[in-house]
C-alpha atoms as a PDB file:
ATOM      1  CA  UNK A   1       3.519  96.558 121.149  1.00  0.00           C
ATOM      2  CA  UNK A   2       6.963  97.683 120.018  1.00  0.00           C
ATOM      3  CA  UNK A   3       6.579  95.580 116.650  1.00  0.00           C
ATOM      4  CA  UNK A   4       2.775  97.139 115.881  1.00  0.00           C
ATOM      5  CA  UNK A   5       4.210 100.589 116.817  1.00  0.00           C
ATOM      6  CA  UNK A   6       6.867 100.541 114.246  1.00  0.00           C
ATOM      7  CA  UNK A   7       4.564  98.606 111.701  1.00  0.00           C
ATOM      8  CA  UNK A   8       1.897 101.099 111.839  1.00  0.00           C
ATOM      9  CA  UNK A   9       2.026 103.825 109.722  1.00  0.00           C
ATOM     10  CA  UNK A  10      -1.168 105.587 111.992  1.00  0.00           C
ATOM     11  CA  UNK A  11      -0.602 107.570 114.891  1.00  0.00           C
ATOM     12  CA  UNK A  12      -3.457 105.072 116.327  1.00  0.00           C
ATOM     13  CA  UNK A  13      -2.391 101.011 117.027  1.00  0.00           C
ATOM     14  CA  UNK A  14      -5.057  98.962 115.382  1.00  0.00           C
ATOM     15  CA  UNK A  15      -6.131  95.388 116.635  1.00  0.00           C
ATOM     16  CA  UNK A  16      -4.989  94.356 112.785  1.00  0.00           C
ATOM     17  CA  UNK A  17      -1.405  96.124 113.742  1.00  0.00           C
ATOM     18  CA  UNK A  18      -1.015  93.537 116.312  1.00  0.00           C
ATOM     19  CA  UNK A  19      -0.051  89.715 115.845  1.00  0.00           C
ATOM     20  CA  UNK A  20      -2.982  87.782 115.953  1.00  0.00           C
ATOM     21  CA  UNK A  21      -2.202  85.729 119.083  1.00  0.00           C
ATOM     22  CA  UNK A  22      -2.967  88.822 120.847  1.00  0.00           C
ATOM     23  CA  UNK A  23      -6.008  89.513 118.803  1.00  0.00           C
ATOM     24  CA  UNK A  24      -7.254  86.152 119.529  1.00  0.00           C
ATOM     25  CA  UNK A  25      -6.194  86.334 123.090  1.00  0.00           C
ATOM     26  CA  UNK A  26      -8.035  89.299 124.212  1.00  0.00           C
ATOM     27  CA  UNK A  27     -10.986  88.465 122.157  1.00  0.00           C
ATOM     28  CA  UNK A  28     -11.261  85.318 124.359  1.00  0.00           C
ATOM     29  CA  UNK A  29     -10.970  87.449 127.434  1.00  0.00           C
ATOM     30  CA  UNK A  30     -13.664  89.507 126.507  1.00  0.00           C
ATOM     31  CA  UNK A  31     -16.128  86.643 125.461  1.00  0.00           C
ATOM     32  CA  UNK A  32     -15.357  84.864 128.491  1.00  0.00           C
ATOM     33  CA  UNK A  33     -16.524  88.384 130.432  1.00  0.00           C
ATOM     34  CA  UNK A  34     -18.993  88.688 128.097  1.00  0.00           C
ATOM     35  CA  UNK A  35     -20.238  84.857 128.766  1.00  0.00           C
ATOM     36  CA  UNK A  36     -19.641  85.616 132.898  1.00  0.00           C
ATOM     37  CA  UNK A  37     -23.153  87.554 132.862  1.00  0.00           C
ATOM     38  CA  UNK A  38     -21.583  90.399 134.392  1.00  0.00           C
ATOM     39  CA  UNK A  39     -21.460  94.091 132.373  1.00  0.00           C
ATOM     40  CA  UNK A  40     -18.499  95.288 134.925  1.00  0.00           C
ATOM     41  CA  UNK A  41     -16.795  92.190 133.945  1.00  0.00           C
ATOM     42  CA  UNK A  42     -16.733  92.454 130.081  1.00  0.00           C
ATOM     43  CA  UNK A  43     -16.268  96.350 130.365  1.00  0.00           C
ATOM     44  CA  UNK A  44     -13.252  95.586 132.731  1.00  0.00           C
ATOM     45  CA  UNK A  45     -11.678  93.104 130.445  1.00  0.00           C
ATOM     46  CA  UNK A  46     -11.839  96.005 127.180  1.00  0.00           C
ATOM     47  CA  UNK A  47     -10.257  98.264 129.450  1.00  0.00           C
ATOM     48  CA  UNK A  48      -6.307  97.925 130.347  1.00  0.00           C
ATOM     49  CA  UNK A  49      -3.624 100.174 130.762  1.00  0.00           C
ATOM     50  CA  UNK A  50      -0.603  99.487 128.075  1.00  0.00           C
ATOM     51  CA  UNK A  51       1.647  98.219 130.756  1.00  0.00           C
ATOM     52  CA  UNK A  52      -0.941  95.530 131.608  1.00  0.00           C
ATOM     53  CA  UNK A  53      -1.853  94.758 128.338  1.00  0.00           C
ATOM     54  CA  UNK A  54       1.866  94.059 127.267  1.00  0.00           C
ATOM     55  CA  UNK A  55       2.387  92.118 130.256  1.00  0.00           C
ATOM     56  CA  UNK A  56      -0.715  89.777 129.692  1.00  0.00           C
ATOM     57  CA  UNK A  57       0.306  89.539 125.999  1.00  0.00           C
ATOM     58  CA  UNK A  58       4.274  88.404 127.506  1.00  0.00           C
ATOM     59  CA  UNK A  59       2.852  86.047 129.721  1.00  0.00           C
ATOM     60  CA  UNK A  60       0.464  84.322 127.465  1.00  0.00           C
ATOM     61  CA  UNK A  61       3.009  83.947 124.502  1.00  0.00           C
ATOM     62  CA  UNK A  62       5.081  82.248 127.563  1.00  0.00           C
ATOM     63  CA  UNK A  63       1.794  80.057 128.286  1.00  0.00           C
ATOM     64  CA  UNK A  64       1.262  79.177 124.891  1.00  0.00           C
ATOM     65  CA  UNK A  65       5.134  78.261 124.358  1.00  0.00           C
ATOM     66  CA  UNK A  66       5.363  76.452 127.282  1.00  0.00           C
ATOM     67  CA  UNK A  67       8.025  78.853 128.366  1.00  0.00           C
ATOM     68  CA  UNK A  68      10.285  78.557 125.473  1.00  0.00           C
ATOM     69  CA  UNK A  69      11.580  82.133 125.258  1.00  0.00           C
ATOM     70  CA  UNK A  70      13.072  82.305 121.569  1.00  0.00           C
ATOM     71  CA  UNK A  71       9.716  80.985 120.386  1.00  0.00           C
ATOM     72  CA  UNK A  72       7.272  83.587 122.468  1.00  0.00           C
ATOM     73  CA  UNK A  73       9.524  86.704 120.885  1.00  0.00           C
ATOM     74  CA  UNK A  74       8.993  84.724 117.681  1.00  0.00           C
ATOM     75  CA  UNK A  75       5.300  84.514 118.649  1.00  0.00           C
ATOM     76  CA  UNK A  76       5.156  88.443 119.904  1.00  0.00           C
ATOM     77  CA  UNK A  77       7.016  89.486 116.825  1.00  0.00           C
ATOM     78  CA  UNK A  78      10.293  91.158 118.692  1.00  0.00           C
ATOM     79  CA  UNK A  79      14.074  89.634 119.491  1.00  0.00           C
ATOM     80  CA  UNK A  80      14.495  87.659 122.255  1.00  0.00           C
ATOM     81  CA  UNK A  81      17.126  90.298 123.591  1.00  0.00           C
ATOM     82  CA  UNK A  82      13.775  92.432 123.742  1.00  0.00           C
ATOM     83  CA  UNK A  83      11.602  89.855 125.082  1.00  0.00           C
ATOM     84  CA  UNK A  84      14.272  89.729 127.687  1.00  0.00           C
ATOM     85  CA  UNK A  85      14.452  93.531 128.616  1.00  0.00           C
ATOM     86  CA  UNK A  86      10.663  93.536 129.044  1.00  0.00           C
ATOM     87  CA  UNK A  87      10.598  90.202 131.323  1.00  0.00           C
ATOM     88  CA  UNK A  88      13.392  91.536 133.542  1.00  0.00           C
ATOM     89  CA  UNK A  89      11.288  95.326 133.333  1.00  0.00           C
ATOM     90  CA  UNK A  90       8.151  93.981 134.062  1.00  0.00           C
ATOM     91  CA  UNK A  91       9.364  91.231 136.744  1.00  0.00           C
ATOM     92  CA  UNK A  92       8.338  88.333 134.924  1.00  0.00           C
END
């Protein structure tokens, strides 16, 4: 989120400000809800606060790197000192 913020020249974050694992993450989550039959479900899964978002994007680029740290801030688009800082914040 750091990396779009700083990219973006809007006041507004874009999807296209953020890398596109996380674009293709949460579009997943939301055709799964979508797919689930349920309209509470899909609205739920459009709606997250910033803290939850960032923490689903952490721990995905973890899944997706089977844990290897350098490569997920590589993958998120920040240092691995700050990948660190926001595992240790967020208790991951």
């Amino acid at each position: 989120m750091e990396r779009a913020r700083l990219l973006t020249r809007a006041d507004v974050i874009l999807p296209d400000n953020l890398p596109s694992a996380v674009r293709l993450a949460v579009n997943r989550e939301v055709r799964d809800a979508e797919l689930d039959g349920s309209e509470d479900n899909a609205a739920a899964a459009q709606v997250q606060t910033l803290k939850e978002s960032e923490i689903a994007s952490l721990r995905r680029a973890l899944t997706i790197t089977d844990g290897n740290r350098t490569k997920a801030a590589e993958l998120l688009g920040i240092t691995r000192r700050g990948l660190l800082k926001k595992l240790k914040r967020f208790g991951i």
